[in-house]
C-alpha atoms as a PDB file:
ATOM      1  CA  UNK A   1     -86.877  16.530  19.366  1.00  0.00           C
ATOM      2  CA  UNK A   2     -86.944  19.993  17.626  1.00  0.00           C
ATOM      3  CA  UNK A   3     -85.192  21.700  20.660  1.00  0.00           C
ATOM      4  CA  UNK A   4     -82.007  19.186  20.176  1.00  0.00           C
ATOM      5  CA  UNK A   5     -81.680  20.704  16.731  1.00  0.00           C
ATOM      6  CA  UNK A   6     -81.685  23.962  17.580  1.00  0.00           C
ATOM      7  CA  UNK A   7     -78.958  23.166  20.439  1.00  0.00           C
ATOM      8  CA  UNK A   8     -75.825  22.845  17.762  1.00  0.00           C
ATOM      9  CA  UNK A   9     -77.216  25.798  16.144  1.00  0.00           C
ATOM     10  CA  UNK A  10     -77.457  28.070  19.381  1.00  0.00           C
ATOM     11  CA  UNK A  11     -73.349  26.774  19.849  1.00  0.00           C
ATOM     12  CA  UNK A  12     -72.895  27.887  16.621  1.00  0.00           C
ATOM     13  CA  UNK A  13     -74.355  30.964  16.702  1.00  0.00           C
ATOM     14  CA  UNK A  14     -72.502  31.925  19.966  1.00  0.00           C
ATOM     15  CA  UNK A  15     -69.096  30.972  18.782  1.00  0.00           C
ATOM     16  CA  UNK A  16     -69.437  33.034  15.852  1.00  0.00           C
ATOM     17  CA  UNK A  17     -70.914  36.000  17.594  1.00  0.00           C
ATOM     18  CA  UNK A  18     -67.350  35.457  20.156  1.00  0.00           C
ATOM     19  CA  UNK A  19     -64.869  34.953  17.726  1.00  0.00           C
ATOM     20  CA  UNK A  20     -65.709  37.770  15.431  1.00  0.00           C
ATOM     21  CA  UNK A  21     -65.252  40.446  18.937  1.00  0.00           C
ATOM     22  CA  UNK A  22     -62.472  42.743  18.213  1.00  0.00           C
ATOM     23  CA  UNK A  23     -59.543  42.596  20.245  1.00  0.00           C
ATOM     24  CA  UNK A  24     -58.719  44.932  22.393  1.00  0.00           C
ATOM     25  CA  UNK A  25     -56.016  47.664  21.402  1.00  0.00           C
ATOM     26  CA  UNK A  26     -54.272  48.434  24.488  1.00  0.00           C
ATOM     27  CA  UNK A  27     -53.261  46.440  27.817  1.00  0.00           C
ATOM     28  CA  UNK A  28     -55.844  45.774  30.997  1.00  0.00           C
ATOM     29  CA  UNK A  29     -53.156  47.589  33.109  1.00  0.00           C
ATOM     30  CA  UNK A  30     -51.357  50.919  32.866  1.00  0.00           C
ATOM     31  CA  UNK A  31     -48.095  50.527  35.101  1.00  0.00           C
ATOM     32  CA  UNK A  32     -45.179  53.117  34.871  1.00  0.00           C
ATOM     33  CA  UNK A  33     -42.272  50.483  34.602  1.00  0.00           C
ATOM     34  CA  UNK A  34     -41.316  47.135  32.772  1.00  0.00           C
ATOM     35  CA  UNK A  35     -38.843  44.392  33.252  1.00  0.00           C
ATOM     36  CA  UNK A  36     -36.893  42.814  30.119  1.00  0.00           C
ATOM     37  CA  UNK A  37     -35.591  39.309  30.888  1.00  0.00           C
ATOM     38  CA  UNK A  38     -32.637  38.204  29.095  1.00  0.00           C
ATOM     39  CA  UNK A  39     -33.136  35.908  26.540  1.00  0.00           C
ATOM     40  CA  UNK A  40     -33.062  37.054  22.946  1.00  0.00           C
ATOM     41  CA  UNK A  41     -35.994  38.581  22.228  1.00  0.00           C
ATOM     42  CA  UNK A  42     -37.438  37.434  25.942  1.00  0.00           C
ATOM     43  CA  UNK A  43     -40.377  38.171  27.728  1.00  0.00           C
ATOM     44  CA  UNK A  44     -41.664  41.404  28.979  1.00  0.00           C
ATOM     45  CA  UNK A  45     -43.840  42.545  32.040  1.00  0.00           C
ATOM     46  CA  UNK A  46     -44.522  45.944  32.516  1.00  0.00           C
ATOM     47  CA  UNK A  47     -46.714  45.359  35.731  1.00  0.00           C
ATOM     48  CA  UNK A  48     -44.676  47.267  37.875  1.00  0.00           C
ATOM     49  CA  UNK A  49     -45.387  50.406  40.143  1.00  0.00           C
ATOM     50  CA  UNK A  50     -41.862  50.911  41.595  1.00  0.00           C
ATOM     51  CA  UNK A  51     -38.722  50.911  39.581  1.00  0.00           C
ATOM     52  CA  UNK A  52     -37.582  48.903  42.932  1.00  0.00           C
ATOM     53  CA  UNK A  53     -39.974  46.354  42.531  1.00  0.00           C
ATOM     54  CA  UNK A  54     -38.956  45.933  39.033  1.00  0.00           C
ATOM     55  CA  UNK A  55     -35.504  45.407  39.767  1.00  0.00           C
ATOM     56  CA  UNK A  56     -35.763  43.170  42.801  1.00  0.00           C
ATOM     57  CA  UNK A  57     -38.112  41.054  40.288  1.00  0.00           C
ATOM     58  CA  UNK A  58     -35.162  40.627  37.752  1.00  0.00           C
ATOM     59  CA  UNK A  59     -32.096  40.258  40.402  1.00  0.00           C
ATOM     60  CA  UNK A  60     -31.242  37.122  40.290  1.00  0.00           C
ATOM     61  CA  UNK A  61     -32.634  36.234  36.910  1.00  0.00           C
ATOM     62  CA  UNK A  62     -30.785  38.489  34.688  1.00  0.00           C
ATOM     63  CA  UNK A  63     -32.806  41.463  33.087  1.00  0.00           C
ATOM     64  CA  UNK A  64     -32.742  45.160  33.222  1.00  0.00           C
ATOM     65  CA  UNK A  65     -35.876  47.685  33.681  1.00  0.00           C
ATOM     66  CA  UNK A  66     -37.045  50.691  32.192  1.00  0.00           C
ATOM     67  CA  UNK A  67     -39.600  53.156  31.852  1.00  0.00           C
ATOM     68  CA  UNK A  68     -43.220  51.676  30.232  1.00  0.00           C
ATOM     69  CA  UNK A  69     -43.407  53.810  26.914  1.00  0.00           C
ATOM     70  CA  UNK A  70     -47.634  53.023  26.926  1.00  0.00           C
ATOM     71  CA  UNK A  71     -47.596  54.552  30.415  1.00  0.00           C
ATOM     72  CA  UNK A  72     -50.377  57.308  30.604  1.00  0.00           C
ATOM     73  CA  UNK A  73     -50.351  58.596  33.999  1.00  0.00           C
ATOM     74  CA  UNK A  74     -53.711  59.081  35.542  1.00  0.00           C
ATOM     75  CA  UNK A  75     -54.992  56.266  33.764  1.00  0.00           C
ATOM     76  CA  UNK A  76     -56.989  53.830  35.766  1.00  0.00           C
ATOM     77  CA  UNK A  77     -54.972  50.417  36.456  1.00  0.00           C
ATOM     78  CA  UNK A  78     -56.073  46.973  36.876  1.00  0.00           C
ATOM     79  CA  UNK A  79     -59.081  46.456  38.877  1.00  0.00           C
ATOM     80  CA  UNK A  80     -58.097  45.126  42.639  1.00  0.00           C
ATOM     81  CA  UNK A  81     -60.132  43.182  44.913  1.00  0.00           C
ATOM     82  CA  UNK A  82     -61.534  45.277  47.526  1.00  0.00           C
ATOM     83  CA  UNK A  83     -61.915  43.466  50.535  1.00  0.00           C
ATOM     84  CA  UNK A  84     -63.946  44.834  53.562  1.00  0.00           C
ATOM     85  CA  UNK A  85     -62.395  44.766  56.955  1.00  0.00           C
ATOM     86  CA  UNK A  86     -64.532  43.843  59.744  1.00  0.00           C
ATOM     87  CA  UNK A  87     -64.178  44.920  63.137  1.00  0.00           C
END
């Protein structure tokens, strides 16, 4: 009986402990270009590598591409799965 009282509290406890995490200041990725999409005031995505990439993303769809002003060069980028090749 005593251990489903302390269940809500433990939820509690954990949410709490969660919530109050700071956020983090700067993206997950560090990619050199971006692509604006033309709406007013549209989404971003500056998850490019290639400037051609970024423009073959936004032909079509209207949007232009330009250089990623957080881009620090040398900076380790989004972690990628590593898959072993066998054989």
């Amino acid at each position: 009986m005593r251990l489903i009282a302390i269940i809500p509290l433990a939820a509690a406890v954990a949410c709490t402990v969660s919530a109050s995490a700071p956020a983090q200041a700067e993206p997950a990725f560090n990619y050199p270009w971006c692509a604006h999409y033309m709406m007013q005031n549209g989404p971003k995505n500056c998850g490019f590598t290639t400037l051609a990439q970024c423009w073959q993303t936004v032909s079509g769809i209207g949007g232009f591409c330009d250089a990623n002003p957080a881009y620090v060069p040398g900076k380790l980028q989004a972690p990628t799965s590593k898959r072993s090749r066998m054989g």
